[in-house]
C-alpha atoms as a PDB file:
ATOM      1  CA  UNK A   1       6.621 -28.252 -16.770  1.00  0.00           C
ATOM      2  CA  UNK A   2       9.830 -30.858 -16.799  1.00  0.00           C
ATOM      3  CA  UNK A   3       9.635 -34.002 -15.284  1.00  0.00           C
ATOM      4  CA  UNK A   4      12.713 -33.226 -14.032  1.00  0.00           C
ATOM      5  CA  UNK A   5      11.196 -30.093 -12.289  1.00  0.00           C
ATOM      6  CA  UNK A   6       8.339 -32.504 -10.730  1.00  0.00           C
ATOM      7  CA  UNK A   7      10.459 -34.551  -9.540  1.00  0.00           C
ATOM      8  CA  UNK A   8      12.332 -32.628  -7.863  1.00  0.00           C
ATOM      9  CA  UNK A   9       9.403 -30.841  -6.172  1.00  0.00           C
ATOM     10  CA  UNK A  10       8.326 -34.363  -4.538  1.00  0.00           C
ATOM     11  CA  UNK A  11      12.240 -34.906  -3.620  1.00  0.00           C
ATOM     12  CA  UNK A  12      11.565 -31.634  -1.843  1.00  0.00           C
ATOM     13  CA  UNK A  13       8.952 -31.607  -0.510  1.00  0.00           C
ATOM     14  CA  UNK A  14      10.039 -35.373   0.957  1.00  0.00           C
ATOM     15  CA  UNK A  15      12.186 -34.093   2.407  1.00  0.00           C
ATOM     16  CA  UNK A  16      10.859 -31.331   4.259  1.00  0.00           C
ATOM     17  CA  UNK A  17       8.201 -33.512   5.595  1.00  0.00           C
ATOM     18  CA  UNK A  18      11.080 -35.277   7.491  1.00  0.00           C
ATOM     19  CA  UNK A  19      12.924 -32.146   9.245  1.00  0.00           C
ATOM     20  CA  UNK A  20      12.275 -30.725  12.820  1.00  0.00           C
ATOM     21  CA  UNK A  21      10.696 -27.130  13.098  1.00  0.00           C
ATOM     22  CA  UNK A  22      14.488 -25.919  14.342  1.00  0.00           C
ATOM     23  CA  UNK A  23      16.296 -27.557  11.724  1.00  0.00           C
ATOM     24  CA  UNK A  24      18.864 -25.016   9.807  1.00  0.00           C
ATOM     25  CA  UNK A  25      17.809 -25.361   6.329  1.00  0.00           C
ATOM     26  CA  UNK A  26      21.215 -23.679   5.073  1.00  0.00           C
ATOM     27  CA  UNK A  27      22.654 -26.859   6.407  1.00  0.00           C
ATOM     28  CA  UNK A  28      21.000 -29.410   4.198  1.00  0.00           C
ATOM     29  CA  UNK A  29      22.700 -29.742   0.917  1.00  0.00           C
ATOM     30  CA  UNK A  30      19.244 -31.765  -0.592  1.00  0.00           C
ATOM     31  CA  UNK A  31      17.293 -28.933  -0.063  1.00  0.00           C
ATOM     32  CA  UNK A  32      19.808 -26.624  -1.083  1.00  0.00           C
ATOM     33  CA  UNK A  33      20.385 -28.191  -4.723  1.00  0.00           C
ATOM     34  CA  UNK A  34      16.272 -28.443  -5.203  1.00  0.00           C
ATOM     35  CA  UNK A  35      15.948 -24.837  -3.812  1.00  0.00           C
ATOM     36  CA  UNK A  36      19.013 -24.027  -6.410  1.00  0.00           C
ATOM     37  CA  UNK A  37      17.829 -25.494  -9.564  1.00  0.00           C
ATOM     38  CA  UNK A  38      14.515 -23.730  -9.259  1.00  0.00           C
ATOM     39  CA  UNK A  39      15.989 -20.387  -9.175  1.00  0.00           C
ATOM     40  CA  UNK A  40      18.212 -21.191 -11.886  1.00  0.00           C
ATOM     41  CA  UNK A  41      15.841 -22.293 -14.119  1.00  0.00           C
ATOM     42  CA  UNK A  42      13.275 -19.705 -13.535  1.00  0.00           C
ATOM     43  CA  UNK A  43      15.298 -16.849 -12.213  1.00  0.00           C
ATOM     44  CA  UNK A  44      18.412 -17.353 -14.415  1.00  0.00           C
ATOM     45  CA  UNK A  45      21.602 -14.851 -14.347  1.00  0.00           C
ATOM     46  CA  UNK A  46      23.379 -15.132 -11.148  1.00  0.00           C
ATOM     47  CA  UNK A  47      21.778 -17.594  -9.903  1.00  0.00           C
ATOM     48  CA  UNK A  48      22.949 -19.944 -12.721  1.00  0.00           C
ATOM     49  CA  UNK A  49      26.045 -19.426 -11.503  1.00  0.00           C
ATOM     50  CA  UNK A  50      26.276 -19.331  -8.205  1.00  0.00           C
ATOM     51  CA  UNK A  51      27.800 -22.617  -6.603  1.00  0.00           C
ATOM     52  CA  UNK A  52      25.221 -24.642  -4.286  1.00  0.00           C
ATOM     53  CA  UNK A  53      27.233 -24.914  -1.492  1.00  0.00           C
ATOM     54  CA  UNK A  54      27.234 -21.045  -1.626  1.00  0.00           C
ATOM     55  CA  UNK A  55      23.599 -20.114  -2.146  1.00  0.00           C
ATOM     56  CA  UNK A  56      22.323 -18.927   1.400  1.00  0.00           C
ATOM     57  CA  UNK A  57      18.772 -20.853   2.264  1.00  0.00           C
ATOM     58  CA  UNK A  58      16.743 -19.755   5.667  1.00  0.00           C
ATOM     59  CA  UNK A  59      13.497 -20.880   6.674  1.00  0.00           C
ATOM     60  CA  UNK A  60      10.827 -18.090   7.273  1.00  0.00           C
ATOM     61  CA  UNK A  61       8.015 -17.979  10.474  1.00  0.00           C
ATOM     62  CA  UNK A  62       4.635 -17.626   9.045  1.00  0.00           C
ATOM     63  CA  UNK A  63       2.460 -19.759   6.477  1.00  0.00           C
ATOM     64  CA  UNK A  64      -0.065 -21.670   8.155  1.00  0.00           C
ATOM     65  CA  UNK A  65      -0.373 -24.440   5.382  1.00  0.00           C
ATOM     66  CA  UNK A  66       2.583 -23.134   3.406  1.00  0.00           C
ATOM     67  CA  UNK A  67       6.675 -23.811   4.487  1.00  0.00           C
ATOM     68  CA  UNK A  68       8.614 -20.132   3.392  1.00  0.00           C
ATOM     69  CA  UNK A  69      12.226 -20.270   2.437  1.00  0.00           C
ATOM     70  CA  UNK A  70      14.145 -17.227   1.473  1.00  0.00           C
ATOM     71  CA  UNK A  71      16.437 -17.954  -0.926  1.00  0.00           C
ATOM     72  CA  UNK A  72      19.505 -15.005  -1.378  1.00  0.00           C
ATOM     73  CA  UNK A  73      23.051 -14.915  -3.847  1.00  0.00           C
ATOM     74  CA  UNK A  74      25.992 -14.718  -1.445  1.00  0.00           C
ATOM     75  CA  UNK A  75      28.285 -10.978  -1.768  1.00  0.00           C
ATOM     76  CA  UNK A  76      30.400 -13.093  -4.437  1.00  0.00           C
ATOM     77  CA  UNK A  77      27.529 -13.370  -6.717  1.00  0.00           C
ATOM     78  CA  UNK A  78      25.720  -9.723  -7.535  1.00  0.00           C
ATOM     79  CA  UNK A  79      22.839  -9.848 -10.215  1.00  0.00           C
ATOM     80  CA  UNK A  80      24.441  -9.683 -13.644  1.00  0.00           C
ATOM     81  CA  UNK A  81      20.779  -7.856 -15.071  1.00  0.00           C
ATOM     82  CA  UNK A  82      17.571  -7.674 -13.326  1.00  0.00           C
ATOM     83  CA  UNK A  83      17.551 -10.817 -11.829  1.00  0.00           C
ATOM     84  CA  UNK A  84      16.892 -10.646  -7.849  1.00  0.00           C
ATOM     85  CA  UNK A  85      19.568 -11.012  -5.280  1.00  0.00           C
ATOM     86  CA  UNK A  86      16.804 -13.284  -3.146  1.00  0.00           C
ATOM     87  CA  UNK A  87      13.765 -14.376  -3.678  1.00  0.00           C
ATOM     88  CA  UNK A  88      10.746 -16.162  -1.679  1.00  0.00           C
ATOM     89  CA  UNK A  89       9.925 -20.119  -2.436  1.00  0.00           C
ATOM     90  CA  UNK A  90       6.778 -20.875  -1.365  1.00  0.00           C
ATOM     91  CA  UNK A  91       5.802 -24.845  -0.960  1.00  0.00           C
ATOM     92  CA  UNK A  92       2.407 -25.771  -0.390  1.00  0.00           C
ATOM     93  CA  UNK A  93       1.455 -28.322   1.943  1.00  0.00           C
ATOM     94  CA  UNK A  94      -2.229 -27.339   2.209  1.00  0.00           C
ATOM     95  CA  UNK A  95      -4.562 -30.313   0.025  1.00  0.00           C
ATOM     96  CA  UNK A  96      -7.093 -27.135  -0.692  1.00  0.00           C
ATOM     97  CA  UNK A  97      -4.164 -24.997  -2.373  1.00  0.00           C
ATOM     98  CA  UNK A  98      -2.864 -27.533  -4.881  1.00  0.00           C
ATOM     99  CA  UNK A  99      -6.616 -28.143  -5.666  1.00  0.00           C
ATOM    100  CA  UNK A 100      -7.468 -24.555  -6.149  1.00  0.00           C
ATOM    101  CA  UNK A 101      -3.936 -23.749  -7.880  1.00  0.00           C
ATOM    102  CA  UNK A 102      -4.835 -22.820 -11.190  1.00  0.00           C
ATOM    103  CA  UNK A 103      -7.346 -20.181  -9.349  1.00  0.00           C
ATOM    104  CA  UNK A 104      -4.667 -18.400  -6.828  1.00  0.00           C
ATOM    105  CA  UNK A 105      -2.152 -18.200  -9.655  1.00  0.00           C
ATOM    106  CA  UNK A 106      -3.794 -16.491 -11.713  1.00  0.00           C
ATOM    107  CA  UNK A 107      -4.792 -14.157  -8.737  1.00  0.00           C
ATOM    108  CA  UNK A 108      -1.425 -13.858  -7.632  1.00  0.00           C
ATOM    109  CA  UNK A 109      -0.856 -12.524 -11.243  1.00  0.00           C
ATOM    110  CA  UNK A 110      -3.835  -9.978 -11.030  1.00  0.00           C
ATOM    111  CA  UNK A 111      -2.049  -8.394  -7.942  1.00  0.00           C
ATOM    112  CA  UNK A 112       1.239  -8.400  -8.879  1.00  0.00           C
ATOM    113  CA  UNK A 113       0.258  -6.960 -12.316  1.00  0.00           C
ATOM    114  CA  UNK A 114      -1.803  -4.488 -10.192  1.00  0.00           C
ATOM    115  CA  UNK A 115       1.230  -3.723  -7.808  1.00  0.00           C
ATOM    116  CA  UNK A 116      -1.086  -4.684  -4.892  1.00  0.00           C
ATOM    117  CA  UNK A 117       0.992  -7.986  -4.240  1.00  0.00           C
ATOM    118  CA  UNK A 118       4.645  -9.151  -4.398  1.00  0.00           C
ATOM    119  CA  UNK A 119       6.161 -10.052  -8.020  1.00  0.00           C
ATOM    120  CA  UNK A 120       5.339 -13.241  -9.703  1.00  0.00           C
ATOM    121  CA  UNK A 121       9.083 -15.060 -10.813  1.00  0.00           C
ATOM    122  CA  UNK A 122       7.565 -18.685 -11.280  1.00  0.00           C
ATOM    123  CA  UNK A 123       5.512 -21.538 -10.703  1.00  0.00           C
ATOM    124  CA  UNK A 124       5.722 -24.520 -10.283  1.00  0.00           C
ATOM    125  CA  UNK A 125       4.061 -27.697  -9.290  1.00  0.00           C
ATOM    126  CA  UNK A 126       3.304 -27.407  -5.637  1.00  0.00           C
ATOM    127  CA  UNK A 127       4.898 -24.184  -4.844  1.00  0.00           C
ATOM    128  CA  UNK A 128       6.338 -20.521  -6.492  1.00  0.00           C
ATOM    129  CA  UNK A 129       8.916 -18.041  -6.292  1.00  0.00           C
ATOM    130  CA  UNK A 130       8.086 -14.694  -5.347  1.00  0.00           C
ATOM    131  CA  UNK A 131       9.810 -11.393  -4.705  1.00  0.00           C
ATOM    132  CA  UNK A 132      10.343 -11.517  -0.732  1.00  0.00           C
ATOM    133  CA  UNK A 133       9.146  -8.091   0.721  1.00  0.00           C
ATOM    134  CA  UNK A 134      10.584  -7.390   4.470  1.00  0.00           C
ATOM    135  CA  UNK A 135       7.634  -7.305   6.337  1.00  0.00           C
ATOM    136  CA  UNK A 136       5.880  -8.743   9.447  1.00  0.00           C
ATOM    137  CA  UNK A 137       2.241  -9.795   9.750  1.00  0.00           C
ATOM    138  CA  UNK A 138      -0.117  -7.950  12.136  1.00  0.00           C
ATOM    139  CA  UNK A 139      -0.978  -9.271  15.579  1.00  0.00           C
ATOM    140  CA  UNK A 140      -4.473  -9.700  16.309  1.00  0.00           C
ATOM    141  CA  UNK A 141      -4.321  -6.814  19.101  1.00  0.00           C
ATOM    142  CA  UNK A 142      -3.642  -4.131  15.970  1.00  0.00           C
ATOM    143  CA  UNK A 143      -6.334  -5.895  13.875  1.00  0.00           C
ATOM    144  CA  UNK A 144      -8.848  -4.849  16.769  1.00  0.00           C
ATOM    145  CA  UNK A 145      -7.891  -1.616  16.883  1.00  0.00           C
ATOM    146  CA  UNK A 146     -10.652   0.854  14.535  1.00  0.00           C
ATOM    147  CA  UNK A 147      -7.441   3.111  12.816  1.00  0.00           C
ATOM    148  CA  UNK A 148      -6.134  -0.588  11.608  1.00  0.00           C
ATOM    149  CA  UNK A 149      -9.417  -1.743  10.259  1.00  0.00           C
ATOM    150  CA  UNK A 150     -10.437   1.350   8.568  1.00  0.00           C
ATOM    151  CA  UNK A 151      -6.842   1.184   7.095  1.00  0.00           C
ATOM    152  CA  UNK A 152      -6.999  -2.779   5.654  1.00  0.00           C
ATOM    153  CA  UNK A 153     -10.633  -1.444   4.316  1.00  0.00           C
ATOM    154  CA  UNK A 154      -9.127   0.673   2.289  1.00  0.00           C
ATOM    155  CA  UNK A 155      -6.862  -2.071   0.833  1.00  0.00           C
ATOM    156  CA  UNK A 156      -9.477  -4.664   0.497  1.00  0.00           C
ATOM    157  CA  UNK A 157     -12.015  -2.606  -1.557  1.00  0.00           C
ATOM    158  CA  UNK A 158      -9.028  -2.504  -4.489  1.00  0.00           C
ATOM    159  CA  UNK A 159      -9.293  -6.590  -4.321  1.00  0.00           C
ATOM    160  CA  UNK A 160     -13.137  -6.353  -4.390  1.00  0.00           C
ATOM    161  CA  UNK A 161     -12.635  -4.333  -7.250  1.00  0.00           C
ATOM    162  CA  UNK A 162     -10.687  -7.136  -9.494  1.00  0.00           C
ATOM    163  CA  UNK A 163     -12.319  -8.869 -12.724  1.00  0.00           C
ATOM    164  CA  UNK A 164     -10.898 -11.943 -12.165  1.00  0.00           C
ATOM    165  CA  UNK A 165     -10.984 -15.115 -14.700  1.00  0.00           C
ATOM    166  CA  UNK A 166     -12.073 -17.592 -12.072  1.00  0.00           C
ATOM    167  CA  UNK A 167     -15.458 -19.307 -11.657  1.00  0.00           C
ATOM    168  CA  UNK A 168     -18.188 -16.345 -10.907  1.00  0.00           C
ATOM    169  CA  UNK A 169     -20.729 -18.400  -8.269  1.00  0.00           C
ATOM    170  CA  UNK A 170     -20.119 -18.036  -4.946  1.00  0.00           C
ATOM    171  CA  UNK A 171     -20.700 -21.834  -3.620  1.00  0.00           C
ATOM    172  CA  UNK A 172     -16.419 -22.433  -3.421  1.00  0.00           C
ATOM    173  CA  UNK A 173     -16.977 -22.047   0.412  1.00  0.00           C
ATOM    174  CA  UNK A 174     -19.761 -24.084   1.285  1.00  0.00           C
ATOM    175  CA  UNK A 175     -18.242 -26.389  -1.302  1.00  0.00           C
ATOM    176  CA  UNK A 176     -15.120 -26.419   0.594  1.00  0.00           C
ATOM    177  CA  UNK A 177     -16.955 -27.133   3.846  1.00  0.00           C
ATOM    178  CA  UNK A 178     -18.814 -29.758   2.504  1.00  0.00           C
ATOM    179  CA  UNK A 179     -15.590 -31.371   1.397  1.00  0.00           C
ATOM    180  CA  UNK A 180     -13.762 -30.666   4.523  1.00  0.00           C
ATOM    181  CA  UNK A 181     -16.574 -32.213   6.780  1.00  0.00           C
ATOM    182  CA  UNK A 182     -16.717 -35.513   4.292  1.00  0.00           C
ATOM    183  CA  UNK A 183     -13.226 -35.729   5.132  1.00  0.00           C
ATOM    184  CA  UNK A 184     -13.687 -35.415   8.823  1.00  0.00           C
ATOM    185  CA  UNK A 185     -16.323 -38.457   8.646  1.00  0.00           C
ATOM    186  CA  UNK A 186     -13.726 -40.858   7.254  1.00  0.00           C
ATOM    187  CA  UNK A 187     -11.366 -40.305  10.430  1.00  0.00           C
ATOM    188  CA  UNK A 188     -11.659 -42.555  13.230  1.00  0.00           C
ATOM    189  CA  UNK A 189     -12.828 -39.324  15.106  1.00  0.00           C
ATOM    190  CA  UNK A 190     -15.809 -39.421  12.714  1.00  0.00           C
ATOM    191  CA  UNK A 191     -18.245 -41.149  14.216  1.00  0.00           C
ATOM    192  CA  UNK A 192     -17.705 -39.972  17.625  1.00  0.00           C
ATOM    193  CA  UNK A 193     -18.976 -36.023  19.587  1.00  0.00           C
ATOM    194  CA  UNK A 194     -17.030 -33.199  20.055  1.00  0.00           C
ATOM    195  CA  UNK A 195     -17.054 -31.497  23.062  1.00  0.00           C
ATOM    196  CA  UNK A 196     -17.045 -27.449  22.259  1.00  0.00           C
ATOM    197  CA  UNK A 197     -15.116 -25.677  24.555  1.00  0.00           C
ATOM    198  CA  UNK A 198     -17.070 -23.718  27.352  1.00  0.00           C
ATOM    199  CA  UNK A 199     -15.547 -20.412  25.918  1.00  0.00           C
ATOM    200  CA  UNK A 200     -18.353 -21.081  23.206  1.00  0.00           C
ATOM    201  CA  UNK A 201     -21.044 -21.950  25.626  1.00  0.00           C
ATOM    202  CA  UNK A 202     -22.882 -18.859  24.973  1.00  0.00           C
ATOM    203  CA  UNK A 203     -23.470 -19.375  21.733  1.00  0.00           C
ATOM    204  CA  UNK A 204     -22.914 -23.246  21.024  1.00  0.00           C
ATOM    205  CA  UNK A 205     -24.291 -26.886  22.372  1.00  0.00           C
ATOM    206  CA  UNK A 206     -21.549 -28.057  24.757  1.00  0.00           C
ATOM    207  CA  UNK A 207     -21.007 -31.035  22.785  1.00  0.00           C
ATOM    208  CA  UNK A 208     -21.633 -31.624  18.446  1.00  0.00           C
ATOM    209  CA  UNK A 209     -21.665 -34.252  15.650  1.00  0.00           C
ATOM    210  CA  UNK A 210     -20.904 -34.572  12.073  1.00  0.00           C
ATOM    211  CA  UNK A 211     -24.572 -35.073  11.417  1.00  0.00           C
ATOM    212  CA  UNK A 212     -25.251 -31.948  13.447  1.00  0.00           C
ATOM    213  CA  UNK A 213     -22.502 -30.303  11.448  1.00  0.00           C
ATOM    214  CA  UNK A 214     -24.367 -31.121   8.337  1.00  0.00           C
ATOM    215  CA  UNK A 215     -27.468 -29.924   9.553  1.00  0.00           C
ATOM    216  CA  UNK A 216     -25.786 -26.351   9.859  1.00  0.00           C
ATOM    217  CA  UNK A 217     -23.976 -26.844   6.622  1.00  0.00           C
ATOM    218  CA  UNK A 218     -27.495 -27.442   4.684  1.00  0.00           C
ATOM    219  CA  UNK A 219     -29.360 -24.842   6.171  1.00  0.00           C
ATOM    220  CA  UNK A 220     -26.312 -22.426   6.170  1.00  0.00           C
ATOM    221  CA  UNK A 221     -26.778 -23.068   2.184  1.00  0.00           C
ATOM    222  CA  UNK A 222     -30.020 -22.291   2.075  1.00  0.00           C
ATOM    223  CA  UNK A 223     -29.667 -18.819   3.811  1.00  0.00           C
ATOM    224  CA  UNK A 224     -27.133 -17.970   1.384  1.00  0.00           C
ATOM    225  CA  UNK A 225     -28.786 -19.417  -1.462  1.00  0.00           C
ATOM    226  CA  UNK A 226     -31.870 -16.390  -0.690  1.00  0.00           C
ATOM    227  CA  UNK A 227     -29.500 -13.548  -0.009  1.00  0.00           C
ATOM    228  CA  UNK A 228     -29.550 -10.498  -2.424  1.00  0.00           C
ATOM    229  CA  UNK A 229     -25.659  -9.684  -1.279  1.00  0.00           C
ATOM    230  CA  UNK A 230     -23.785  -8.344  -3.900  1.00  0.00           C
ATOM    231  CA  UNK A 231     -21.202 -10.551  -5.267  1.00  0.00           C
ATOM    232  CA  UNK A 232     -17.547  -9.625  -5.642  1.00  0.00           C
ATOM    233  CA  UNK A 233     -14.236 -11.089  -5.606  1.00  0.00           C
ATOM    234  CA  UNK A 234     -13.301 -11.964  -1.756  1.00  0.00           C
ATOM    235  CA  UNK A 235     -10.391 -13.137  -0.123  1.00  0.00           C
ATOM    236  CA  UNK A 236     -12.418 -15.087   2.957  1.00  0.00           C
ATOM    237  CA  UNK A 237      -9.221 -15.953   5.121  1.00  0.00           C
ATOM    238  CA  UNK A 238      -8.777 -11.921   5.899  1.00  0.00           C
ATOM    239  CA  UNK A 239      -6.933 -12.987   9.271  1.00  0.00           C
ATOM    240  CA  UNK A 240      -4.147 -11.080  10.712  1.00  0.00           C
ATOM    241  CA  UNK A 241      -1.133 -13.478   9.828  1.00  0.00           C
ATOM    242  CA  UNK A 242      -2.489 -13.036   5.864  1.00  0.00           C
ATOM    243  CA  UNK A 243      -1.841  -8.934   6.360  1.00  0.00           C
ATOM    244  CA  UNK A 244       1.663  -7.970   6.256  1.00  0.00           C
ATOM    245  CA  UNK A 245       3.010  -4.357   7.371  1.00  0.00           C
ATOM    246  CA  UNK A 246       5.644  -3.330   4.672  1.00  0.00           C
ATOM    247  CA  UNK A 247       8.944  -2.762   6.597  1.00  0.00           C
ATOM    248  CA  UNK A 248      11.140  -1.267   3.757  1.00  0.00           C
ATOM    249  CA  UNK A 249       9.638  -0.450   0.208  1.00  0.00           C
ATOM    250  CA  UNK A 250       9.408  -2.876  -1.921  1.00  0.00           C
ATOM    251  CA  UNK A 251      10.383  -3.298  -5.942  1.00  0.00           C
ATOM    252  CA  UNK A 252       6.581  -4.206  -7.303  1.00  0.00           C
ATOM    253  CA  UNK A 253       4.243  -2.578  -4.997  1.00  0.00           C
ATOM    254  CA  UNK A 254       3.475   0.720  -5.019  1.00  0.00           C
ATOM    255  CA  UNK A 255       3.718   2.835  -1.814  1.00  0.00           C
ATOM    256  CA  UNK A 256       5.113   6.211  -0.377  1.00  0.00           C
ATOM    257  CA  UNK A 257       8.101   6.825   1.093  1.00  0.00           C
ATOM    258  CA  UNK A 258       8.623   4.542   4.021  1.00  0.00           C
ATOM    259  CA  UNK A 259       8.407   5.784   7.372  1.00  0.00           C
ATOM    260  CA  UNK A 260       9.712   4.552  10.554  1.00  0.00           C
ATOM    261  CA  UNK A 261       6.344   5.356  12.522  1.00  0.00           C
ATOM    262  CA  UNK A 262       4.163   2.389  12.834  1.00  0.00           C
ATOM    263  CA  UNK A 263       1.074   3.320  14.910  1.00  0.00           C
ATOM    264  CA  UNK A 264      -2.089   2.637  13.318  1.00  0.00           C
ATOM    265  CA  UNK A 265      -2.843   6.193  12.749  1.00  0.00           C
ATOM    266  CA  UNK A 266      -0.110   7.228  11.327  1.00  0.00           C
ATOM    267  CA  UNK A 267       0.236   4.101   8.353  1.00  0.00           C
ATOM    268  CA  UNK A 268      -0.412   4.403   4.820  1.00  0.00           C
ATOM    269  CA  UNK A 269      -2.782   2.385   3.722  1.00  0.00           C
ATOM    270  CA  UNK A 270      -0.863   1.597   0.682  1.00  0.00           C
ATOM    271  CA  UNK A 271       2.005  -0.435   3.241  1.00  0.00           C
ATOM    272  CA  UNK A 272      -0.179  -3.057   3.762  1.00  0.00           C
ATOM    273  CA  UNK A 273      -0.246  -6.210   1.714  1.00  0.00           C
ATOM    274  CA  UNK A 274      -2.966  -8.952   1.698  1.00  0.00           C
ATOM    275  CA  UNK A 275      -1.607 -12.486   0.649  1.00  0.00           C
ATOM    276  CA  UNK A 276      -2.293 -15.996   0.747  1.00  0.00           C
ATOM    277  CA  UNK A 277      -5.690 -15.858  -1.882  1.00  0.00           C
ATOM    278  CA  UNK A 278      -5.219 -20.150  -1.377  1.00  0.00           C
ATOM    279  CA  UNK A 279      -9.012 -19.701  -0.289  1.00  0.00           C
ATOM    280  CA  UNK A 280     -10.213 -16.553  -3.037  1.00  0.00           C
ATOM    281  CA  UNK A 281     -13.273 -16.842  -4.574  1.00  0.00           C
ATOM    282  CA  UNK A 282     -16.225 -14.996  -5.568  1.00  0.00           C
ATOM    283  CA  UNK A 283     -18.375 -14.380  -2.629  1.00  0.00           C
ATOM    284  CA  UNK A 284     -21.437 -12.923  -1.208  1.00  0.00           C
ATOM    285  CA  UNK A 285     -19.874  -9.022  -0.035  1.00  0.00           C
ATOM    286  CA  UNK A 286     -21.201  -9.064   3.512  1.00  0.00           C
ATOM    287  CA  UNK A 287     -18.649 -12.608   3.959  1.00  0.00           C
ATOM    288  CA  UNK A 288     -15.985 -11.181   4.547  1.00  0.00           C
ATOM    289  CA  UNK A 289     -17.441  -9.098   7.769  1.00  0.00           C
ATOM    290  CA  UNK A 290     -18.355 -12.431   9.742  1.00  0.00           C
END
């Protein structure tokens, strides 16, 4: 990667840090020329072309740790080849993403190779462009329902299914939480108690520490240092905002023709899309039904 490229990436990602939530992206030229020379450089045709002032830039919902742009050629500028007309850039702002980059690229890859995930158009430090598929992610009310799960089942057994060139042991969680909680003892919070909420008083102490945090932590590794689980390639942040509902069908994954019914009975399987792997790993099997 360019220097050049890098650079620019921290220019963005400056200033990003420094905008309000309902700040119209399209209306700042920095971001603009940063979100421009990206998709010249790796998208090329068109978008070489097309002035800056003209490219259209719109900030997406969704993307808990991520900020989504989507990034489309004005009517004045069609494709000259097979270049896309828009595209999705995806910056990280998540500390565990740009540590476990190397990982979710190449499992980005996998899926798009596999047509289970969006296209791959480039990477780059701190962030990617992707094919943008019009979608929405599921609420948590169709996640509960039992048509739903037995639908996302059927697309999460093709990801359980994937060789995947990473590191084969499944400690990247417990290794994560041991990193995250390190963390959260060198915050002025610390050294203090946290008071659980009494939603959790069931099943919790009404108020914790880090050291009781720890406790859990070690003897949570022991339990899964005896299990006989099998392991397999798991995504372990299956929540509802990382399962999007294809709205129209998209140019890379593989699905029938769209319909306009969107009950859970009466989906295809095949229109839902898992993303965000920032957390992937190979994993005991029964993890991912906790």
């Amino acid at each position: 990667m360019s220097s050049a490229t890098e650079n620019s990436f921290r220019g963005m990602k400056q200033i990003l840090s420094e905008l309000d939530t309902d700040t119209d992206a399209n209306t700042i030229f920095e971001l603009k020329e940063r979100a421009h020379m990206l998709c010249a450089r790796f998208l090329d045709g068109a978008w070489k072309i097309v002035k800056i002032e003209e490219l259209q830039l719109e900030r997406l919902k969704g993307g808990m740790s991520n900020m989504l742009f989507l990034c489309r050629l004005p009517d004045a500028y069609p494709p000259l080849s097979n270049e896309p007309d828009k595209v999705l850039l995806r910056i990280y702002f998540n500390p565990e993403t740009e540590s476990h980059l190397v990982a979710e690229s190449v499992i980005f890859t996998l899926l798009s190779e596999r047509h289970l995930g969006p296209k791959l158009y480039g990477i780059f430090s701190g962030g990617r462009l992707e094919e943008y598929i019009p979608s929405r992610p599921l609420s948590w009310k169709e996640l509960a329902l039992p048509e739903m799960s037995s639908k996302i089942a059927q697309r999460l057994v093709r990801v359980h299914q994937l060789e995947v060139p990473i590191w084969k042991e499944p400690d990247y969680l417990c290794d994560a939480l041991g990193r995250w909680l390190k963390q959260l003892i060198q915050t002025p919070s610390g050294s203090g108690e946290f008071v659980i909420p009494t939603f959790y008083s069931d099943s919790a102490p009404q108020i914790i520490t880090c050291a009781d945090i720890a406790n859990e932590l070690d003897f949570l590794k022991k339990c899964v240092s005896k299990s006989k689980s099998v392991i397999t390639f798991c995504h372990n942040d299956l929540q509802e905002g990382n399962i999007l509902l294809l709205q129209s069908s998209s140019g890379n994954i593989i699905t029938p023709s769209i319909a306009q019914h969107n009950s859970a009975s009466t989906i295809n399987a095949s229109r839902l899309v898992i993303i965000d792997f920032e957390y992937a790993s190979y994993n005991h099997r029964y993890a991912r039904f906790n």
